[in-house]
C-alpha atoms as a PDB file:
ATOM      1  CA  UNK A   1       0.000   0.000   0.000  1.00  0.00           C
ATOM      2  CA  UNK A   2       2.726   2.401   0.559  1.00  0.00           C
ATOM      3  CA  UNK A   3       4.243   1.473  -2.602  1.00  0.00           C
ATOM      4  CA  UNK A   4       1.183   3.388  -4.027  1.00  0.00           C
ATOM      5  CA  UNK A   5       1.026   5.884  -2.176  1.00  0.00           C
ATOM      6  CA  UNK A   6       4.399   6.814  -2.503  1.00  0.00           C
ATOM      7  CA  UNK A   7       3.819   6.948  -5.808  1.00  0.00           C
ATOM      8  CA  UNK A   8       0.987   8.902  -5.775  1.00  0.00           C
ATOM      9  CA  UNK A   9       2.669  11.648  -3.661  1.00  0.00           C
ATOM     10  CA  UNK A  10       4.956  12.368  -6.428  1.00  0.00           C
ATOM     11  CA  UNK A  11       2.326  14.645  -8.377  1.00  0.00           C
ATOM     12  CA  UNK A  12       1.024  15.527  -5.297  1.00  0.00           C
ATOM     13  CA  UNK A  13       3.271  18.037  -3.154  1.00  0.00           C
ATOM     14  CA  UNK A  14       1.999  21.560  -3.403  1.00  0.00           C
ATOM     15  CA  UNK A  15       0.070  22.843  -1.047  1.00  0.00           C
ATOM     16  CA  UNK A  16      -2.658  24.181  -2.863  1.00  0.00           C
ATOM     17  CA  UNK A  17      -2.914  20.926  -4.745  1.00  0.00           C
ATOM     18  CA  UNK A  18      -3.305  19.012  -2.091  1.00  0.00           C
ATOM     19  CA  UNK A  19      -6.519  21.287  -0.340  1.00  0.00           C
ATOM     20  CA  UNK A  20      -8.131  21.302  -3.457  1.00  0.00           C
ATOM     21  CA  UNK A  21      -7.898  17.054  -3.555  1.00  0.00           C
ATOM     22  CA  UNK A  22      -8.779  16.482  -0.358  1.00  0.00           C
ATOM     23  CA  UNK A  23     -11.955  18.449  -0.734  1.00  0.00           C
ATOM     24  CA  UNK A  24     -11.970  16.752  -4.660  1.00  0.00           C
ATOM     25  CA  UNK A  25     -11.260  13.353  -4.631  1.00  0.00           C
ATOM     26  CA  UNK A  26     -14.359  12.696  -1.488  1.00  0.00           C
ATOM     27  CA  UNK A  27     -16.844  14.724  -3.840  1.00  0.00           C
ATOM     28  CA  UNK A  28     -15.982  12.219  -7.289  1.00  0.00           C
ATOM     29  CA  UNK A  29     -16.192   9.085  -5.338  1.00  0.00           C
ATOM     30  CA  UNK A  30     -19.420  10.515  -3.625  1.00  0.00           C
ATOM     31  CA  UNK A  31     -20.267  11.022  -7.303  1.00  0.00           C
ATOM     32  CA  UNK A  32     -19.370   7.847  -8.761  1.00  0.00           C
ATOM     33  CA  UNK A  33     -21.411   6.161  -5.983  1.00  0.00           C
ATOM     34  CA  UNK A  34     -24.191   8.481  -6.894  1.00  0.00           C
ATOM     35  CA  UNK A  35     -24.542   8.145 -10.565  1.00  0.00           C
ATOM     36  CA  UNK A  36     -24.833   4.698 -10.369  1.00  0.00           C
ATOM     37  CA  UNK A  37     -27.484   4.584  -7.201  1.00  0.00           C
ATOM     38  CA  UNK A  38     -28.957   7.119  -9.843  1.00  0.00           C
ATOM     39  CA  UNK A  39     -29.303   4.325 -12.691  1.00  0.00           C
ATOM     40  CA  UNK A  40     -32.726   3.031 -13.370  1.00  0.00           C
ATOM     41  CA  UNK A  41     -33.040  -1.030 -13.120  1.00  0.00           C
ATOM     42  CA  UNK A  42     -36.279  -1.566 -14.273  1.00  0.00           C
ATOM     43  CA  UNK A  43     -36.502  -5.581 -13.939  1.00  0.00           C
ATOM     44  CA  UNK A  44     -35.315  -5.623 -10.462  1.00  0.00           C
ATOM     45  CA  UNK A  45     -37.576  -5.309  -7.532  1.00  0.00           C
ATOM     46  CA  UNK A  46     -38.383  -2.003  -6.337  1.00  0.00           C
ATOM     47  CA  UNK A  47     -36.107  -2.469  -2.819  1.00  0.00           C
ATOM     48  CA  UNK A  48     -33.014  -3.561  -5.196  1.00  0.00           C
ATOM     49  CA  UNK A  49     -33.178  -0.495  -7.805  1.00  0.00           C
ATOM     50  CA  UNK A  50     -31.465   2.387  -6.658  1.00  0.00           C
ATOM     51  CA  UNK A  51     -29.117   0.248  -4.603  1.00  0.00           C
ATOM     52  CA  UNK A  52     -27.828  -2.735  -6.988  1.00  0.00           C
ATOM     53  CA  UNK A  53     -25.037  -1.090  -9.172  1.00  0.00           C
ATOM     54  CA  UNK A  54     -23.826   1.243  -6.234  1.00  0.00           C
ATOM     55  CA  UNK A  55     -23.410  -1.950  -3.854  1.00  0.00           C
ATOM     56  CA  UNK A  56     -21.853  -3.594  -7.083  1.00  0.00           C
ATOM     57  CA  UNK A  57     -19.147  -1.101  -7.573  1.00  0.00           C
ATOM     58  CA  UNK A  58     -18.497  -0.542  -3.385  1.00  0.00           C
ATOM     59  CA  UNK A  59     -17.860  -4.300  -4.005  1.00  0.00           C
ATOM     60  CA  UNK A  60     -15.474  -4.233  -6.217  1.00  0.00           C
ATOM     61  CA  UNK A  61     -13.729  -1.178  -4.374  1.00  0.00           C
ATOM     62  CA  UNK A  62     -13.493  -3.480  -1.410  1.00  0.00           C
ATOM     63  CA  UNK A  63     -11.558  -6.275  -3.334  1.00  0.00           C
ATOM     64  CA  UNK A  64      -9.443  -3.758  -4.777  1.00  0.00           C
ATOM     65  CA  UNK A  65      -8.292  -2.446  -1.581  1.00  0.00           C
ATOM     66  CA  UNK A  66      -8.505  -5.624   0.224  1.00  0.00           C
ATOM     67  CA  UNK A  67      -5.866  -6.846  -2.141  1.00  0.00           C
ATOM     68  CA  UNK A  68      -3.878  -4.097  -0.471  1.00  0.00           C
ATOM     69  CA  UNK A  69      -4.621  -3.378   3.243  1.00  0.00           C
ATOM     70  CA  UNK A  70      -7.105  -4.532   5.087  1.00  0.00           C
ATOM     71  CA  UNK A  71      -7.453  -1.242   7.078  1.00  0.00           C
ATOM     72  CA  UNK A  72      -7.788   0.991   4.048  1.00  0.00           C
ATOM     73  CA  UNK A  73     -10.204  -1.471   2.960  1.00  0.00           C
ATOM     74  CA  UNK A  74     -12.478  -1.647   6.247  1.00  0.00           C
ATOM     75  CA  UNK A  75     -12.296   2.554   6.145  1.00  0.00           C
ATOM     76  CA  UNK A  76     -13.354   2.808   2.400  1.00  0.00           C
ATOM     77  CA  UNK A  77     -16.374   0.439   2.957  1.00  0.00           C
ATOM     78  CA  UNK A  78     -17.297   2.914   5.910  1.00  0.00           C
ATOM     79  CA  UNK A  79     -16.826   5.944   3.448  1.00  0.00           C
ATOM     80  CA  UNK A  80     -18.996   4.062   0.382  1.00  0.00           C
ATOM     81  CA  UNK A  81     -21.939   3.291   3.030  1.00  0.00           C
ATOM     82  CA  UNK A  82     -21.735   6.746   4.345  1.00  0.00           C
ATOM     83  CA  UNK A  83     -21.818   7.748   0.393  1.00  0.00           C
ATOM     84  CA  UNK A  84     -24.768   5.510   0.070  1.00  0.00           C
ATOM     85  CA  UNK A  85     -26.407   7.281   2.932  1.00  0.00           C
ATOM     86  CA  UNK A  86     -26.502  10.179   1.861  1.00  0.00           C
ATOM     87  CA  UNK A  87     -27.468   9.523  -1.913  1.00  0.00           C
ATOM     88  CA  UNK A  88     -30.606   7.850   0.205  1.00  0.00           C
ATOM     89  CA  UNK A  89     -31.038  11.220   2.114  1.00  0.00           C
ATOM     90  CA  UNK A  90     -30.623  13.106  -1.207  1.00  0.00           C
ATOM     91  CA  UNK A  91     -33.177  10.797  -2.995  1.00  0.00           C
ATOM     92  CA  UNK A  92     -35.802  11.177  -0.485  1.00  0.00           C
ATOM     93  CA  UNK A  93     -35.297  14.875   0.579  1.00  0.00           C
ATOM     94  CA  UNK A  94     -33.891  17.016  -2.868  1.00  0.00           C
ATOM     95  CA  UNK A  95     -36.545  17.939  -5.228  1.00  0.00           C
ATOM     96  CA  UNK A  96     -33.673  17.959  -7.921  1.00  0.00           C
ATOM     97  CA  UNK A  97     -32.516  14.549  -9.068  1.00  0.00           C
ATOM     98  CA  UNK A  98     -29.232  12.869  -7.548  1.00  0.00           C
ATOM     99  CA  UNK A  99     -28.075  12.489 -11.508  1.00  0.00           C
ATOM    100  CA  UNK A 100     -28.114  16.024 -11.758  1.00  0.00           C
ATOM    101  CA  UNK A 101     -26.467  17.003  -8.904  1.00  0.00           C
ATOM    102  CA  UNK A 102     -24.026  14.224  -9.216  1.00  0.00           C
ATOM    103  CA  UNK A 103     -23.098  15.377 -12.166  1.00  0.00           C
ATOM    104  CA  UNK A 104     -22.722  18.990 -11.245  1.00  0.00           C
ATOM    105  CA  UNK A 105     -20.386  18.449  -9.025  1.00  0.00           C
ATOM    106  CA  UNK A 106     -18.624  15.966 -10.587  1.00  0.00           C
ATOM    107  CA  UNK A 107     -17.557  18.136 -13.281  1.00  0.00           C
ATOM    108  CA  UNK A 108     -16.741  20.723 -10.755  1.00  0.00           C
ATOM    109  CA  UNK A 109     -14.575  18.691  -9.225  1.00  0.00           C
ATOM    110  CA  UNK A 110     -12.736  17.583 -12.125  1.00  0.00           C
ATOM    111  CA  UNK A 111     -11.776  21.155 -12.697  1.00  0.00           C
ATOM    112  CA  UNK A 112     -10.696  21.525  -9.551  1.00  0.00           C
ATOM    113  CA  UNK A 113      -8.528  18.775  -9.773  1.00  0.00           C
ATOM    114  CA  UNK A 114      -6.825  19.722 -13.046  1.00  0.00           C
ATOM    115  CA  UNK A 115      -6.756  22.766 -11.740  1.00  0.00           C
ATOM    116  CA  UNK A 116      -5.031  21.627  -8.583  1.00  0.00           C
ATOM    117  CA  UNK A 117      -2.698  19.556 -11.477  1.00  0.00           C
ATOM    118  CA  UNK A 118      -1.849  22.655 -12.969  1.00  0.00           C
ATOM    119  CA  UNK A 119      -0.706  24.246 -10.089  1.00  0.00           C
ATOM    120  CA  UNK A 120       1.202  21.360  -9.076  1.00  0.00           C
ATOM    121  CA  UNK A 121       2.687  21.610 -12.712  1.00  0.00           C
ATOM    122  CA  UNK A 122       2.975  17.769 -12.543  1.00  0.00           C
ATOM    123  CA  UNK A 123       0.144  15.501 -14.730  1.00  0.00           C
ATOM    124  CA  UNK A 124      -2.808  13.692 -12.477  1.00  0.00           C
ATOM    125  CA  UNK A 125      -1.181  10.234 -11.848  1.00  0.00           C
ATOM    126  CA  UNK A 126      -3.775   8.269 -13.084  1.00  0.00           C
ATOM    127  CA  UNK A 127      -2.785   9.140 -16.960  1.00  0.00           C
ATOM    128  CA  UNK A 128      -0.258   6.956 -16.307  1.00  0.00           C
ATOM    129  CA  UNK A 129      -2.159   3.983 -14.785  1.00  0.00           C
ATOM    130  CA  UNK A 130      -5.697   4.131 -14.122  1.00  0.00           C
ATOM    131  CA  UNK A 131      -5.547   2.034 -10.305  1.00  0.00           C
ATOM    132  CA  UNK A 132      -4.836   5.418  -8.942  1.00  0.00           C
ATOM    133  CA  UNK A 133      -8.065   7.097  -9.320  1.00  0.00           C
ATOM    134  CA  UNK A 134      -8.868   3.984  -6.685  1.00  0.00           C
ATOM    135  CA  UNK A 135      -5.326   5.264  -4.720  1.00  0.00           C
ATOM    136  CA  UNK A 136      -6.504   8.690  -4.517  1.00  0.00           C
ATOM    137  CA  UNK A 137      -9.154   8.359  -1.939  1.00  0.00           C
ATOM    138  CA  UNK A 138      -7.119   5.940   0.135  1.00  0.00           C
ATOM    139  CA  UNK A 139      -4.653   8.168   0.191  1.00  0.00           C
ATOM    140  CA  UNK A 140      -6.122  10.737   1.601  1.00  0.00           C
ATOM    141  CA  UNK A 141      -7.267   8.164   4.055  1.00  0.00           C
ATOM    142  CA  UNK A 142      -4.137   7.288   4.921  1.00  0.00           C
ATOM    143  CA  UNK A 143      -3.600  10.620   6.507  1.00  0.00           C
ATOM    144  CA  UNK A 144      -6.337  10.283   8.738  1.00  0.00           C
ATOM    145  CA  UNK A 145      -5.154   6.960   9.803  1.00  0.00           C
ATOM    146  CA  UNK A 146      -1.471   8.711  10.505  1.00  0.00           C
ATOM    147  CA  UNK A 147      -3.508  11.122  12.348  1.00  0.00           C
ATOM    148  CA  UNK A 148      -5.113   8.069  14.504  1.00  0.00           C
ATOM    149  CA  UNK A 149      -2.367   6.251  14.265  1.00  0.00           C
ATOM    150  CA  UNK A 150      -3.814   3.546  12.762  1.00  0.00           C
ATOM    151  CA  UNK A 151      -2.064   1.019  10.847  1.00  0.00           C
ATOM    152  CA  UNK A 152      -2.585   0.254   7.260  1.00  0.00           C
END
């Protein structure tokens, strides 16, 4: 795990850079988990709809961190489920769709993040291998693990 985030450090030093991820990188994986809650599934039962596609790809975040730390793993589940709560909330309490404001911010974050890259002067690190749009948030969770001195 360290390996990676190592890695990912590189092209992610300045300051400024690093603000504008850590309020970035939470709001696209919020998103991600979002836009797919947001996706229609007409043939499954009603209680499976909105959930099936988010729980599919929080699945297959967990085995890609799993592979790596167990700790990171355990705190990204907590973070998807807390992203899943609150797409919920949204759902039953926004009168404008969770697709729309998904996207919104999605995009807004992506600028903020290229913006963040251009300040850094350094390319996002994912353009060289996409498994570090997945390192990104557990990087940032690896600080507040530091923090708690947690292990990972």
């Amino acid at each position: 795990m360290q390996d990676w985030f190592d890695a990912y450090a590189i092209s992610h030093q300045h300051p400024t850079n690093k603000a504008i991820h850590w309020v970035c990188v939470p709001v696209i994986y919020f998103c991600v988990i979002g836009l797919l809650f947001s996706i229609p599934l007409p043939d499954a039962p009603p209680y499976v709809r909105p959930h099936l596609l988010a729980f599919l790809a929080i699945a297959v975040v967990a085995f890609f961190y799993l592979r790596l730390s167990l700790t990171i793993a355990f705190g990204m589940i907590l973070w998807s489920l807390f992203c899943v709560s609150v797409c919920k909330y949204l759902v039953s309490h926004s009168s404008t769709p969770l697709w729309i404001i998904c996207t919104v911010l999605f995009v807004a974050a992506w600028i903020g993040q290229f913006y963040g890259h251009k300040v850094e002067g350094r390319k996002p690190s994912f353009l060289d291998d996409l498994q570090f749009l997945m390192i990104g948030p557990a990087w940032l969770l690896s600080f507040v693990y530091q923090r708690l001195r947690i292990p990972y």
